[in-house]
Protein backbone atom coordinates (compact mmCIF):
# COMPACT_ATOMS: atom_id res chain seq x y z
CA UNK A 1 0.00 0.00 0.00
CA UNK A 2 1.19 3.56 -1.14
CA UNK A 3 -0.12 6.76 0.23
CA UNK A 4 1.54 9.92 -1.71
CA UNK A 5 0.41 13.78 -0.91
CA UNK A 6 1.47 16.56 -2.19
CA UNK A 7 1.39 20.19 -0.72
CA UNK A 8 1.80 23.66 -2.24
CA UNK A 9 2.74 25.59 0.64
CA UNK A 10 3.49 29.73 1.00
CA UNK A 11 6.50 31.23 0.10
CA UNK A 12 7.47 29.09 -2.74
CA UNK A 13 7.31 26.21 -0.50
CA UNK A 14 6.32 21.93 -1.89
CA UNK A 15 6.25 19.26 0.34
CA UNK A 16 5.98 15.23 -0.86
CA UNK A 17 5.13 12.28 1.67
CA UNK A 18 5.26 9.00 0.88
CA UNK A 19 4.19 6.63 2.96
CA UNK A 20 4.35 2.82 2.40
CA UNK A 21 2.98 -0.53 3.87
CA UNK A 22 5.03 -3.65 3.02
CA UNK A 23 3.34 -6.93 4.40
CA UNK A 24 5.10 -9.79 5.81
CA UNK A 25 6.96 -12.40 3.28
CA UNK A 26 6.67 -15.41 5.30
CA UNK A 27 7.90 -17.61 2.90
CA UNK A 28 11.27 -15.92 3.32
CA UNK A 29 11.07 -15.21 6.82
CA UNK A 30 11.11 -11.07 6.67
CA UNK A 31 8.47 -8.91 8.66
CA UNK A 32 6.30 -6.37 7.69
CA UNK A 33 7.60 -2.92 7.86
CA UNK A 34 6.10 0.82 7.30
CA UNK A 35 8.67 3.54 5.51
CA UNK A 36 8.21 7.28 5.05
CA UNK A 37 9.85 9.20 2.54
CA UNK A 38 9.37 13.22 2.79
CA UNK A 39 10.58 16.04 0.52
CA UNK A 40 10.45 20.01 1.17
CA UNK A 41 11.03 22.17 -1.65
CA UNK A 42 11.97 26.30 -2.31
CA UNK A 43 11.58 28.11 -5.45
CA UNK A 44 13.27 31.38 -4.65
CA UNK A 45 13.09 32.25 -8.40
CA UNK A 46 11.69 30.88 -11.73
CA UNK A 47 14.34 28.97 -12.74
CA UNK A 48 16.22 27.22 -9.33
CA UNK A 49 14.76 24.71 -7.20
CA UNK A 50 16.40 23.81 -3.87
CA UNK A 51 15.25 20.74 -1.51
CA UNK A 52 15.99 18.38 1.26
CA UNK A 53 14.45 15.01 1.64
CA UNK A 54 14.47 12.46 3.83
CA UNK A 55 14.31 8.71 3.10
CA UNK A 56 13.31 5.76 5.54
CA UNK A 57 12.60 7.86 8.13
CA UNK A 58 10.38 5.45 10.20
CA UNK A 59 13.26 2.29 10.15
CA UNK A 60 16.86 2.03 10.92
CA UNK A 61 17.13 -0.71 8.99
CA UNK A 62 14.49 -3.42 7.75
CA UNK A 63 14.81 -6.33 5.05
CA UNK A 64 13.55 -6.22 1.88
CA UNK A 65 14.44 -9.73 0.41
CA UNK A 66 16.83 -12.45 1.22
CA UNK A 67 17.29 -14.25 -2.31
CA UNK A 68 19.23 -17.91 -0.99
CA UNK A 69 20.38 -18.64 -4.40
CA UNK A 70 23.04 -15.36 -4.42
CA UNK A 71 25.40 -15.03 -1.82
CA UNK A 72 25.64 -11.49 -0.53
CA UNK A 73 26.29 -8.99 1.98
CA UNK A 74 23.27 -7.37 3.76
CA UNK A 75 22.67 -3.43 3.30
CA UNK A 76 22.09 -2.20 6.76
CA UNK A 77 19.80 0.28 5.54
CA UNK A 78 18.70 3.24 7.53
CA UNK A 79 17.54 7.04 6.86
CA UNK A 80 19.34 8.94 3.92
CA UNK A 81 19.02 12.62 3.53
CA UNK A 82 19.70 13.83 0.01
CA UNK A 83 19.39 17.54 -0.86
CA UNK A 84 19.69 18.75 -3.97
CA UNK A 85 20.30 22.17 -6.38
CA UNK A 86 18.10 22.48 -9.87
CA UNK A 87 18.65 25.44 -11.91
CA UNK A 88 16.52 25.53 -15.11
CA UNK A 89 17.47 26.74 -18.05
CA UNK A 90 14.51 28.11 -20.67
């Protein structure tokens, strides 16, 4: 299950949520798990963009699939907090 929403805020201001619902596998052993992804972003001008997001911001770490027939290591996982810097040429 996916739940997305979108804001137009003042002052230039977007903000994105994402929130997922991942049921249990139990075939393979791995729980169910909620994440939450969130996004602010300023448009000072027309043409440059700057934002900050947040990913996984519910979990330190959860498991996403174990596949038996590939040996590898596992990701730890955990929150990750990109930010970027558009500028728009047109």
């Amino acid at each position: 299950m996916v739940c997305e929403v979108s804001l137009d805020l003042p002052m230039h201001l977007e903000q994105d949520l994402t929130v997922r619902y991942v049921d249990r596998l139990s075939s393979l052993n791995i729980p169910s798990y909620y994440s939450l992804d969130a996004q602010l972003g300023w448009k000072p001008i027309a043409h440059l963009e700057l934002s900050v997001g947040g990913q996984n911001l519910l979990n330190k770490r959860h498991v996403e699939f174990i596949p038996e027939f590939i040996k590898h290591n596992t990701h730890p996982g955990g929150a990750h907090l990109p930010g970027t810097i558009t500028w728009r040429f047109e």
